[in-house]
PDB file of N, CA and C in Angstrom:
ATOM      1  N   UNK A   1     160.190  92.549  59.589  1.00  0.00           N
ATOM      2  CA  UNK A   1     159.171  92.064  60.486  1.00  0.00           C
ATOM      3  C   UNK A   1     159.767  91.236  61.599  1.00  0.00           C
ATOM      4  N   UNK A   2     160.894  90.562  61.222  1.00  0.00           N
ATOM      5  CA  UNK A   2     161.674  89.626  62.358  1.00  0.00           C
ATOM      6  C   UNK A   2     161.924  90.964  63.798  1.00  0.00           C
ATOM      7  N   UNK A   3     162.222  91.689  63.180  1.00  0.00           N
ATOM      8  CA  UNK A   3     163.110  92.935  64.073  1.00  0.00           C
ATOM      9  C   UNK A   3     161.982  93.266  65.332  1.00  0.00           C
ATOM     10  N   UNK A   4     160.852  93.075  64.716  1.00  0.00           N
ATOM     11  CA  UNK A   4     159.561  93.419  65.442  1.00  0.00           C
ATOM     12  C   UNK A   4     158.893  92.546  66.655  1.00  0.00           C
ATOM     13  N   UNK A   5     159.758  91.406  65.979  1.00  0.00           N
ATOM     14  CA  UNK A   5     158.892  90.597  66.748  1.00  0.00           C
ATOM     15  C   UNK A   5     159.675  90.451  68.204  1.00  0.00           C
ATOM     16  N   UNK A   6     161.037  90.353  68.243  1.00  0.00           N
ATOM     17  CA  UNK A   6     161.520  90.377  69.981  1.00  0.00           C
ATOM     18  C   UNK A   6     161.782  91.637  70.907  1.00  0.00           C
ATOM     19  N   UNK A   7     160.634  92.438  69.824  1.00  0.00           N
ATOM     20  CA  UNK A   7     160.418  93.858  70.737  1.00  0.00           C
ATOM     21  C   UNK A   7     159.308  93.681  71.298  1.00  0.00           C
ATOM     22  N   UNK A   8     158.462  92.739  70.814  1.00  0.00           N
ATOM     23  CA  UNK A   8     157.400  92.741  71.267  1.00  0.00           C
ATOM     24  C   UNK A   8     157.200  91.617  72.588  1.00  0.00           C
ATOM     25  N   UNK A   9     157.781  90.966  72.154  1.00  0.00           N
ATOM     26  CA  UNK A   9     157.841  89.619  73.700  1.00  0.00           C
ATOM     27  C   UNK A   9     158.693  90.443  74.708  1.00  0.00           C
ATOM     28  N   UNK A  10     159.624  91.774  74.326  1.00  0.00           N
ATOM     29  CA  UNK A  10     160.047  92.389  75.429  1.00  0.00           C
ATOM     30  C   UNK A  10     159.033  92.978  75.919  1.00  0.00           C
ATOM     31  N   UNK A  11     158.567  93.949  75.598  1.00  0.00           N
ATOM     32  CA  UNK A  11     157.158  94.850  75.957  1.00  0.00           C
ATOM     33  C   UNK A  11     156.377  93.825  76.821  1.00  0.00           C
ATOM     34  N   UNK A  12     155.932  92.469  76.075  1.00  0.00           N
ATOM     35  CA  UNK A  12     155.007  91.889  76.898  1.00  0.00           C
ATOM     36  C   UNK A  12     155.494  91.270  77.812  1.00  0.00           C
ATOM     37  N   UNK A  13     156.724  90.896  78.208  1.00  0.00           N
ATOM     38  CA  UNK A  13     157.439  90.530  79.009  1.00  0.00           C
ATOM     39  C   UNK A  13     157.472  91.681  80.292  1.00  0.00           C
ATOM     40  N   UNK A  14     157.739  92.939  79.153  1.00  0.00           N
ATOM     41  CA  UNK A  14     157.667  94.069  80.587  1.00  0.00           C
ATOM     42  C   UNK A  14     156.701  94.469  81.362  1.00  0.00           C
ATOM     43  N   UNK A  15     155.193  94.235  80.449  1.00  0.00           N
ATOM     44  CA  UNK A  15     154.152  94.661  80.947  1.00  0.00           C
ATOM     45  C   UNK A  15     153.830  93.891  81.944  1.00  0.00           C
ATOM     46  N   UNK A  16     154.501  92.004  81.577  1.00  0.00           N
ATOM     47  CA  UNK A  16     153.973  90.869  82.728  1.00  0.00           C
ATOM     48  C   UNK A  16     154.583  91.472  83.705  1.00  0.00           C
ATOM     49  N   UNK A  17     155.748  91.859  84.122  1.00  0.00           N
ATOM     50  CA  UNK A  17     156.981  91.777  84.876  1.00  0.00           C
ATOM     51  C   UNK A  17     155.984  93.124  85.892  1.00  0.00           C
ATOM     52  N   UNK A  18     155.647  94.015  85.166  1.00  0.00           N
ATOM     53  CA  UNK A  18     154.548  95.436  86.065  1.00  0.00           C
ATOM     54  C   UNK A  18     153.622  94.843  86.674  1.00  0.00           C
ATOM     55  N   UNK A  19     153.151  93.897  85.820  1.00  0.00           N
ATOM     56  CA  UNK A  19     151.598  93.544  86.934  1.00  0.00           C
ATOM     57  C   UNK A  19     151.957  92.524  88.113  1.00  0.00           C
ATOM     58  N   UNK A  20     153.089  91.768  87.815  1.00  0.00           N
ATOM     59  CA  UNK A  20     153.171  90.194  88.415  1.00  0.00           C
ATOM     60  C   UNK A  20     153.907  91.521  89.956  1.00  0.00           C
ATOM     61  N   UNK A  21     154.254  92.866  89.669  1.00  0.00           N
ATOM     62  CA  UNK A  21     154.839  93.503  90.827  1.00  0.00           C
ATOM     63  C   UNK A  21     153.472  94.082  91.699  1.00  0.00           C
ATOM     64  N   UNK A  22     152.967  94.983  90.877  1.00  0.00           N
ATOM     65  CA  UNK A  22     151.749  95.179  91.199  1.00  0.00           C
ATOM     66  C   UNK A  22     150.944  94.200  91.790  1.00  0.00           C
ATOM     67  N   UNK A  23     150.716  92.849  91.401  1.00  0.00           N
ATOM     68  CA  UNK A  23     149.642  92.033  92.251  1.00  0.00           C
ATOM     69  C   UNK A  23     150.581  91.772  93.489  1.00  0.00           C
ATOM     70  N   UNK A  24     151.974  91.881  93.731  1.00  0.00           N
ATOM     71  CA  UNK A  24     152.720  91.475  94.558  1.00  0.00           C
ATOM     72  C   UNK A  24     152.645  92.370  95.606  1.00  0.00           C
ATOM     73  N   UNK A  25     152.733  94.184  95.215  1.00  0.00           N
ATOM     74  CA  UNK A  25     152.135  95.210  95.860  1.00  0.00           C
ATOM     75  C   UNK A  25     151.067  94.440  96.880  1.00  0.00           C
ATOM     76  N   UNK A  26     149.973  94.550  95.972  1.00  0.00           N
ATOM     77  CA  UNK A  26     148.285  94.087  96.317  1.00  0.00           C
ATOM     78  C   UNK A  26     148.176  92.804  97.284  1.00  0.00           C
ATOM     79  N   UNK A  27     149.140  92.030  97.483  1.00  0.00           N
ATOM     80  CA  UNK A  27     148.844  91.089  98.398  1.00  0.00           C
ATOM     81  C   UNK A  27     149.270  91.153  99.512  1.00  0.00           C
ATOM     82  N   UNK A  28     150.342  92.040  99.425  1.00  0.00           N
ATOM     83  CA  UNK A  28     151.176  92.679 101.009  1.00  0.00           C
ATOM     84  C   UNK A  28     150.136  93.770 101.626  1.00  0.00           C
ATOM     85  N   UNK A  29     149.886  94.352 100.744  1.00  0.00           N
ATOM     86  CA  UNK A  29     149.010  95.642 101.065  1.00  0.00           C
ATOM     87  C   UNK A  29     147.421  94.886 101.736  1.00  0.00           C
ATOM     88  N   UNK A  30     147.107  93.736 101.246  1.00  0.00           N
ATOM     89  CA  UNK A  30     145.879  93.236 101.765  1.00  0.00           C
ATOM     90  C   UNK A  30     146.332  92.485 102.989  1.00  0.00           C
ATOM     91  N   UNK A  31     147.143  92.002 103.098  1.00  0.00           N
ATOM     92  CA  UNK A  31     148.055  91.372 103.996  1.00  0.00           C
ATOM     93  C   UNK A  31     147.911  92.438 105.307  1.00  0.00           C
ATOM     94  N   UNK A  32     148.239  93.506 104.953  1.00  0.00           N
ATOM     95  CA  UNK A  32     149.087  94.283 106.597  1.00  0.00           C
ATOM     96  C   UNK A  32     147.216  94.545 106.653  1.00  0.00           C
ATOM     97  N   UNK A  33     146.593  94.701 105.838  1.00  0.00           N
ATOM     98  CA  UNK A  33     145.130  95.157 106.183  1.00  0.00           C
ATOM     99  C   UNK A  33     144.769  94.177 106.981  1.00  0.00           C
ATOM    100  N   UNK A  34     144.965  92.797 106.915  1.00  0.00           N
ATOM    101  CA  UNK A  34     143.807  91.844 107.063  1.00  0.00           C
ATOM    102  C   UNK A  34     144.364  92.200 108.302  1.00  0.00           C
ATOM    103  N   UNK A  35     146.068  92.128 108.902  1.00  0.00           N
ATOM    104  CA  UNK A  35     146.574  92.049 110.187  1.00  0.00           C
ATOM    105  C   UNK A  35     146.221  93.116 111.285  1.00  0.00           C
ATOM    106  N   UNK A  36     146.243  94.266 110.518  1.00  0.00           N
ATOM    107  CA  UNK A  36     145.443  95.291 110.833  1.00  0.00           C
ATOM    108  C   UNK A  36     143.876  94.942 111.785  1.00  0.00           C
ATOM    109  N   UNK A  37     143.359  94.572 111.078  1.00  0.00           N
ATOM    110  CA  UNK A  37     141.952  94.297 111.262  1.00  0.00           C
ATOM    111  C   UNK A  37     141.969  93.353 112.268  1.00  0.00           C
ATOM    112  N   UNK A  38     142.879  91.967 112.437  1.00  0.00           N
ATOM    113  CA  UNK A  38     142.326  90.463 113.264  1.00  0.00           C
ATOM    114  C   UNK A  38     143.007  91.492 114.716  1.00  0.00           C
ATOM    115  N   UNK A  39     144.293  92.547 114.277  1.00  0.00           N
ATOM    116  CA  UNK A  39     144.784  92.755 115.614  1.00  0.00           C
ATOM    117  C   UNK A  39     143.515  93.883 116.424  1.00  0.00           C
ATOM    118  N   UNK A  40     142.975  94.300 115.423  1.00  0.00           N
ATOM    119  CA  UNK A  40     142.153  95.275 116.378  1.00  0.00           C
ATOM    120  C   UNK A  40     141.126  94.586 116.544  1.00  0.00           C
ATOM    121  N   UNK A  41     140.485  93.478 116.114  1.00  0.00           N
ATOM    122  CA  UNK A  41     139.221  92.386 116.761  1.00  0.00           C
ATOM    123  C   UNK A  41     140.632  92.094 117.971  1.00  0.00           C
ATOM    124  N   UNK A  42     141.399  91.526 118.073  1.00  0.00           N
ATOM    125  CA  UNK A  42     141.433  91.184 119.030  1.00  0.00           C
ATOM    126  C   UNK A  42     141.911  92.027 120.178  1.00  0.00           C
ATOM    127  N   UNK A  43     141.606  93.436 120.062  1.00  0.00           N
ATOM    128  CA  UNK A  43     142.255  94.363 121.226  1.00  0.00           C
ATOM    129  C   UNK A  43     140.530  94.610 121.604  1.00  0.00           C
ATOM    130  N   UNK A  44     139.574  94.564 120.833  1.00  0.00           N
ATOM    131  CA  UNK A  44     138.165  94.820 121.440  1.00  0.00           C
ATOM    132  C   UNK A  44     137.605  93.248 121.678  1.00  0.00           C
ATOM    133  N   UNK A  45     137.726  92.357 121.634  1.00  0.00           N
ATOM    134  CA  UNK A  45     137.645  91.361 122.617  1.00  0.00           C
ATOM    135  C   UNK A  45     137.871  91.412 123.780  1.00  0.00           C
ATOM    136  N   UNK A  46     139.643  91.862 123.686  1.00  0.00           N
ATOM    137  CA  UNK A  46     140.341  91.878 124.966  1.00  0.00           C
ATOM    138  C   UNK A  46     140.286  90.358 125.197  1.00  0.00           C
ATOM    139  N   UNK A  47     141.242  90.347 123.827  1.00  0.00           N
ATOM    140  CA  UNK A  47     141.693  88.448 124.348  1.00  0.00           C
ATOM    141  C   UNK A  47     143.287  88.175 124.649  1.00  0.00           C
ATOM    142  N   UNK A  48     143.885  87.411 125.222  1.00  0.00           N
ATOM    143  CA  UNK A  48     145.138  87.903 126.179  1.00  0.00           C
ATOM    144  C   UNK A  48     146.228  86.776 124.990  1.00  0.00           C
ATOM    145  N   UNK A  49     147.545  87.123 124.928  1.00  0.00           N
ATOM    146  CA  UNK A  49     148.510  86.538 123.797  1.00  0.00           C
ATOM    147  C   UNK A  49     149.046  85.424 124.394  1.00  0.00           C
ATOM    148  N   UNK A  50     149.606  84.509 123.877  1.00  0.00           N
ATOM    149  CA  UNK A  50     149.865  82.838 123.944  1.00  0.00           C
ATOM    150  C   UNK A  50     150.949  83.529 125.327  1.00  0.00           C
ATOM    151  N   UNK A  51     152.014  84.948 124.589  1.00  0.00           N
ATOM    152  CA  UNK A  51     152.881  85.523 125.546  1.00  0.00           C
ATOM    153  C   UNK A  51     152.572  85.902 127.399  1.00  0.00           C
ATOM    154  N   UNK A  52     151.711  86.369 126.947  1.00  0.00           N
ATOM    155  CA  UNK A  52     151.016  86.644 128.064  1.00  0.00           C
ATOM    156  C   UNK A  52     150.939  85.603 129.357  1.00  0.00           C
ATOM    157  N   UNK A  53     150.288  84.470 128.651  1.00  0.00           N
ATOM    158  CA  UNK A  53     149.673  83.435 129.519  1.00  0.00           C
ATOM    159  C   UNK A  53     150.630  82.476 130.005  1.00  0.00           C
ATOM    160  N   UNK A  54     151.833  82.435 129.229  1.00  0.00           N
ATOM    161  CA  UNK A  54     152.932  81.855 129.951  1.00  0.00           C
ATOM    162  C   UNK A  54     154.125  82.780 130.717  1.00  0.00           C
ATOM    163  N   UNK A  55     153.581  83.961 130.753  1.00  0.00           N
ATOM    164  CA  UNK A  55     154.616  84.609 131.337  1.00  0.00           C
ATOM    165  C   UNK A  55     153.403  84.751 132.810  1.00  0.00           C
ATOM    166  N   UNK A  56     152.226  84.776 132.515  1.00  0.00           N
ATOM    167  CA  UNK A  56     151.583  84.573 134.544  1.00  0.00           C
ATOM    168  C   UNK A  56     151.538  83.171 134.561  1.00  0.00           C
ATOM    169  N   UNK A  57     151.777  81.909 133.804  1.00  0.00           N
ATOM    170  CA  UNK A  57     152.275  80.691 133.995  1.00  0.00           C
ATOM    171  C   UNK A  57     153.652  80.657 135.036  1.00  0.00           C
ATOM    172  N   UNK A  58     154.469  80.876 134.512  1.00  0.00           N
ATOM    173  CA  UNK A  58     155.506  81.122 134.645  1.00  0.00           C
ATOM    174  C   UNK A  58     155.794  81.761 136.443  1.00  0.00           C
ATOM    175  N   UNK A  59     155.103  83.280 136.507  1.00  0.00           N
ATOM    176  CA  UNK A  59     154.652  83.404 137.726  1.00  0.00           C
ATOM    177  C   UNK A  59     154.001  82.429 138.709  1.00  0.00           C
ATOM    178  N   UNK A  60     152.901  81.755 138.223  1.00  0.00           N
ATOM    179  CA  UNK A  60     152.367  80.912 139.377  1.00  0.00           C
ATOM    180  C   UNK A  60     152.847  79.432 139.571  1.00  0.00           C
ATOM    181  N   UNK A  61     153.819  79.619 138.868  1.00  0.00           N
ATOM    182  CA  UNK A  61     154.507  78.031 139.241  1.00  0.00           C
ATOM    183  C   UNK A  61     156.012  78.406 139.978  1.00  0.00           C
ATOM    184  N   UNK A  62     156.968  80.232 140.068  1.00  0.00           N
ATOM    185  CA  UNK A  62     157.299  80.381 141.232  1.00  0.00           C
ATOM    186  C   UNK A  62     156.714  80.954 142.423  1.00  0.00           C
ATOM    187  N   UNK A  63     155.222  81.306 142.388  1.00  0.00           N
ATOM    188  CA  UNK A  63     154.614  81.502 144.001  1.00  0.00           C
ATOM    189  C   UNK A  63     154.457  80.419 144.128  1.00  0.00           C
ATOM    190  N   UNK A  64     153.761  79.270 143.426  1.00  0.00           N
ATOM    191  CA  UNK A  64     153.939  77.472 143.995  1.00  0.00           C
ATOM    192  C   UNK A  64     154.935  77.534 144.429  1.00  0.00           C
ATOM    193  N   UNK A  65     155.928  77.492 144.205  1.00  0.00           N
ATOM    194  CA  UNK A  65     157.361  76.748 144.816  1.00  0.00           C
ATOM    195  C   UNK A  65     157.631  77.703 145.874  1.00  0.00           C
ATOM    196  N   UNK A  66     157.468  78.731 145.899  1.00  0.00           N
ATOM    197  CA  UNK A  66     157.534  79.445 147.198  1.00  0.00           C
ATOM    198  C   UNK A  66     156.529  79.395 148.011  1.00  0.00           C
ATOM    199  N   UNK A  67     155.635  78.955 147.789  1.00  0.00           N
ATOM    200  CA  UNK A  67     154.061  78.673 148.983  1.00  0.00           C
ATOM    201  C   UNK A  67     155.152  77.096 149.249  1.00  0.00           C
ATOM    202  N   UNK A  68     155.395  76.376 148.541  1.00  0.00           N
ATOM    203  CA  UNK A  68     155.811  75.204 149.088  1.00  0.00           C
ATOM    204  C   UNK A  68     157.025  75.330 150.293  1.00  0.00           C
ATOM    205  N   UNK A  69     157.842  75.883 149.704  1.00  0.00           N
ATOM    206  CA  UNK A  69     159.075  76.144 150.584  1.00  0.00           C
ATOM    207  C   UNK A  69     158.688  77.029 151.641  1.00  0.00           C
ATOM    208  N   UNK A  70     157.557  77.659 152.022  1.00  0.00           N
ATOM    209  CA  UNK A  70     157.099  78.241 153.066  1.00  0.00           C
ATOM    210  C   UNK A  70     156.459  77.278 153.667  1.00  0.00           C
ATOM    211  N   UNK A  71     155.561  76.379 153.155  1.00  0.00           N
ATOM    212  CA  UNK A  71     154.943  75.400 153.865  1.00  0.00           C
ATOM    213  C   UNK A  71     156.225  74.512 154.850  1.00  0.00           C
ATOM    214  N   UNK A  72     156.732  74.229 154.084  1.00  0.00           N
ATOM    215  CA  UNK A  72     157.967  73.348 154.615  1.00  0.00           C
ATOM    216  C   UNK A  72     158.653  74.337 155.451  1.00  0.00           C
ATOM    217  N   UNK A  73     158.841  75.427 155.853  1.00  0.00           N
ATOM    218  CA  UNK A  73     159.398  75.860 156.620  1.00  0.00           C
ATOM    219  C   UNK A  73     158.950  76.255 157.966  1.00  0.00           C
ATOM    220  N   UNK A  74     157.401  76.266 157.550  1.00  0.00           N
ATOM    221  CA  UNK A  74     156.274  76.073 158.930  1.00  0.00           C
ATOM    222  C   UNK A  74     156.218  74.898 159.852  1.00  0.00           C
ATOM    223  N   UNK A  75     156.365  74.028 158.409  1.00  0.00           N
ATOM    224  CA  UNK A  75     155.979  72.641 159.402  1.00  0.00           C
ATOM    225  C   UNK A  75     157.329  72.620 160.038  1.00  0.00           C
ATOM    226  N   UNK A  76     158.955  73.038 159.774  1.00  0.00           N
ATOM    227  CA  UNK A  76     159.754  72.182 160.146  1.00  0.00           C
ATOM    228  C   UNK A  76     159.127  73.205 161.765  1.00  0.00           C
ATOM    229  N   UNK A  77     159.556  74.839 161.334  1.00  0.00           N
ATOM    230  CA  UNK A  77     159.165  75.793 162.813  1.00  0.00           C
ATOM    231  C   UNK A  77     158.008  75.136 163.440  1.00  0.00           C
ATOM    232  N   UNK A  78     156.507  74.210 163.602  1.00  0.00           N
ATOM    233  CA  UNK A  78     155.999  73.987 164.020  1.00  0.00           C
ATOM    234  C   UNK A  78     156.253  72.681 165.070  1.00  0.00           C
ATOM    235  N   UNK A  79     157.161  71.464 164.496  1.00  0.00           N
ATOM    236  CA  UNK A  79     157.810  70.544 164.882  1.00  0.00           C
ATOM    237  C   UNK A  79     158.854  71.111 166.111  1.00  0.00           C
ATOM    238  N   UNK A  80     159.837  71.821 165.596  1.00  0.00           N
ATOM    239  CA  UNK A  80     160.442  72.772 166.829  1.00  0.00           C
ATOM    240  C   UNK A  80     159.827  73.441 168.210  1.00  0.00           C
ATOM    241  N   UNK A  81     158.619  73.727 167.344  1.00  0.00           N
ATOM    242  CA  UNK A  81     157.753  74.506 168.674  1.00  0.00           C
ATOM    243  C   UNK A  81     157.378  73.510 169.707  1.00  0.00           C
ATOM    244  N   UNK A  82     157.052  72.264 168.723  1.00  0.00           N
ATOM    245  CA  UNK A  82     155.855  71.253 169.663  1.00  0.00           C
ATOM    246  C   UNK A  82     157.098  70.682 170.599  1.00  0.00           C
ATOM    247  N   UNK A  83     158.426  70.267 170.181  1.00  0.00           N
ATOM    248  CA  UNK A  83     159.482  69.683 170.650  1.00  0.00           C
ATOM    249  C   UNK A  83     159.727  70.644 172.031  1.00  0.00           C
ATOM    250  N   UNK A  84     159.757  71.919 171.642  1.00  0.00           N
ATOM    251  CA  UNK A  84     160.538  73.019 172.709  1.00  0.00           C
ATOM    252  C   UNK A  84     158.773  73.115 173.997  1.00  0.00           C
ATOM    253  N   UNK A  85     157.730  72.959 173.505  1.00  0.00           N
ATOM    254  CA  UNK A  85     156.656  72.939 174.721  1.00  0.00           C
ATOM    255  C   UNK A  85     156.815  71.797 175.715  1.00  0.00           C
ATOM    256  N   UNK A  86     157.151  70.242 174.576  1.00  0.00           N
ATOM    257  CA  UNK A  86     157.106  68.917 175.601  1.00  0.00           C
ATOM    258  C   UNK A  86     157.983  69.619 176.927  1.00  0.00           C
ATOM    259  N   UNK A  87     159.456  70.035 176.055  1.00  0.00           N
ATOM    260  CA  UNK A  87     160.483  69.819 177.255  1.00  0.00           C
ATOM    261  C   UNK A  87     160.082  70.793 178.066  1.00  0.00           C
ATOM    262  N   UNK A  88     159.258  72.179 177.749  1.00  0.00           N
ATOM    263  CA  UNK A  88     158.917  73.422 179.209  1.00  0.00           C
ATOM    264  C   UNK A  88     158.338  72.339 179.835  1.00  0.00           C
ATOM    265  N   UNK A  89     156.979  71.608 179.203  1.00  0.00           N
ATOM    266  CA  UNK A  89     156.144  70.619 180.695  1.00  0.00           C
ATOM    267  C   UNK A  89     157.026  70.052 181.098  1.00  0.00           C
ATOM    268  N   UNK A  90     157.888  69.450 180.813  1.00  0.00           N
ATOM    269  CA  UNK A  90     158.480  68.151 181.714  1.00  0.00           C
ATOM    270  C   UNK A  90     159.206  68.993 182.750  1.00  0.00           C
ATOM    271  N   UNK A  91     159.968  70.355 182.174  1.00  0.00           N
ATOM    272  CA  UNK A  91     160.108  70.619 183.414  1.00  0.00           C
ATOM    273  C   UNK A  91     159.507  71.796 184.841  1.00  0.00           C
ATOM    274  N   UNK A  92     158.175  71.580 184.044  1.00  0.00           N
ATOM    275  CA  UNK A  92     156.943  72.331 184.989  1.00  0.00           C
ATOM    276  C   UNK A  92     155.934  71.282 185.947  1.00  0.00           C
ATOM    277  N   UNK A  93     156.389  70.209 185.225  1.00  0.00           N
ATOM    278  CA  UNK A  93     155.140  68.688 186.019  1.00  0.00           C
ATOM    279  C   UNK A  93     156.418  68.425 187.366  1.00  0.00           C
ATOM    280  N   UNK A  94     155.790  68.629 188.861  1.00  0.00           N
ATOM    281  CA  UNK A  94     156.516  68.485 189.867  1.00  0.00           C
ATOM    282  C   UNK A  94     156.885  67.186 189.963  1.00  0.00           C
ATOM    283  N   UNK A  95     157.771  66.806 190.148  1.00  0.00           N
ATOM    284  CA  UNK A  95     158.426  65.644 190.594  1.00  0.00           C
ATOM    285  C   UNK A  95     157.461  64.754 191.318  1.00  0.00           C
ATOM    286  N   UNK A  96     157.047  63.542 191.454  1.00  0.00           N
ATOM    287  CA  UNK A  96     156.305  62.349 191.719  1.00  0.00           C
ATOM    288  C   UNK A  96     156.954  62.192 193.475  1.00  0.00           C
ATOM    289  N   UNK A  97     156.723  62.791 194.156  1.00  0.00           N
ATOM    290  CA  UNK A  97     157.226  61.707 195.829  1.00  0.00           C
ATOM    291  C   UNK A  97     157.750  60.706 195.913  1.00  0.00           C
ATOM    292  N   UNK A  98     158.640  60.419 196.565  1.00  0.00           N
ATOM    293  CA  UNK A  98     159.235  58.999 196.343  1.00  0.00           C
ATOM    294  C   UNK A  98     158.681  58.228 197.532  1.00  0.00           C
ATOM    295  N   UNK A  99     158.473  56.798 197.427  1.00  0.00           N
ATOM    296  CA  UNK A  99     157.810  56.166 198.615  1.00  0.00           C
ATOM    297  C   UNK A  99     158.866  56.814 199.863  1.00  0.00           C
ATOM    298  N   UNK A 100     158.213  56.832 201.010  1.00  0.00           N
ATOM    299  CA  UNK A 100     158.832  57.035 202.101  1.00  0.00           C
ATOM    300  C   UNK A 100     158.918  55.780 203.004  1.00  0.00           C
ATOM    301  N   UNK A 101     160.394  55.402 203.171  1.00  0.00           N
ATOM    302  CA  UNK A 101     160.186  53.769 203.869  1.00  0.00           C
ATOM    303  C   UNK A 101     159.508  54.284 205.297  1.00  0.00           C
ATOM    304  N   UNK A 102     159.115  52.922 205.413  1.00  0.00           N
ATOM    305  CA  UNK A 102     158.255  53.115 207.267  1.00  0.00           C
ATOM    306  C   UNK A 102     159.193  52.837 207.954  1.00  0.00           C
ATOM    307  N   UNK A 103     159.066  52.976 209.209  1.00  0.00           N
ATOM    308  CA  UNK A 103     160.047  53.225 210.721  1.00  0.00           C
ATOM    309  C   UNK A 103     160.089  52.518 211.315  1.00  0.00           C
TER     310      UNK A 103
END
């Protein structure tokens, strides 16, 4: 009867060892389902990924810096312009007469 008995804690050992795989199966398998499922709610939402939103982040903070560096390159060309008009008037405004001494 001894002989019997650590055949049997093997068996039940083996049978644990099948199911504890099996429920291990069953939780991956519910697993890729559930992922399955939240990914296709979220393709019929049409809701956009954390990825997404920092990669047009990402975009609009270099058109900022390039709207900036264009700004700054207007104002400096606008400063130039206003500089290069003074000097055409000054030399389009006719010269002032000079007193003419009397005789």
């Amino acid at each position: 009867m001894d002989s019997n008995r650590p055949r049997l804690f093997d068996d039940l050992a083996g049978v644990a060892g099948g199911a504890f795989s099996a429920l291990i199966g069953l939780r991956d398998e519910a697993e890729a389902l559930v992922r399955a499922q939240v990914e296709a709610a979220i393709r019929r939402l049409d809701l956009v990924r954390h990825e997404e939103i920092a990669a047009v982040a990402e975009m609009a903070a270099k058109a900022r810096a390039g709207q900036e560096e264009a700004e700054a390159k207007l104002a400096a060309a606008l400063s130039r312009l206003a500089a290069l008009e003074h000097r055409v008037a000054a030399l389009e405004t006719p010269p002032t007469p000079e007193a003419v001494p009397a005789d």
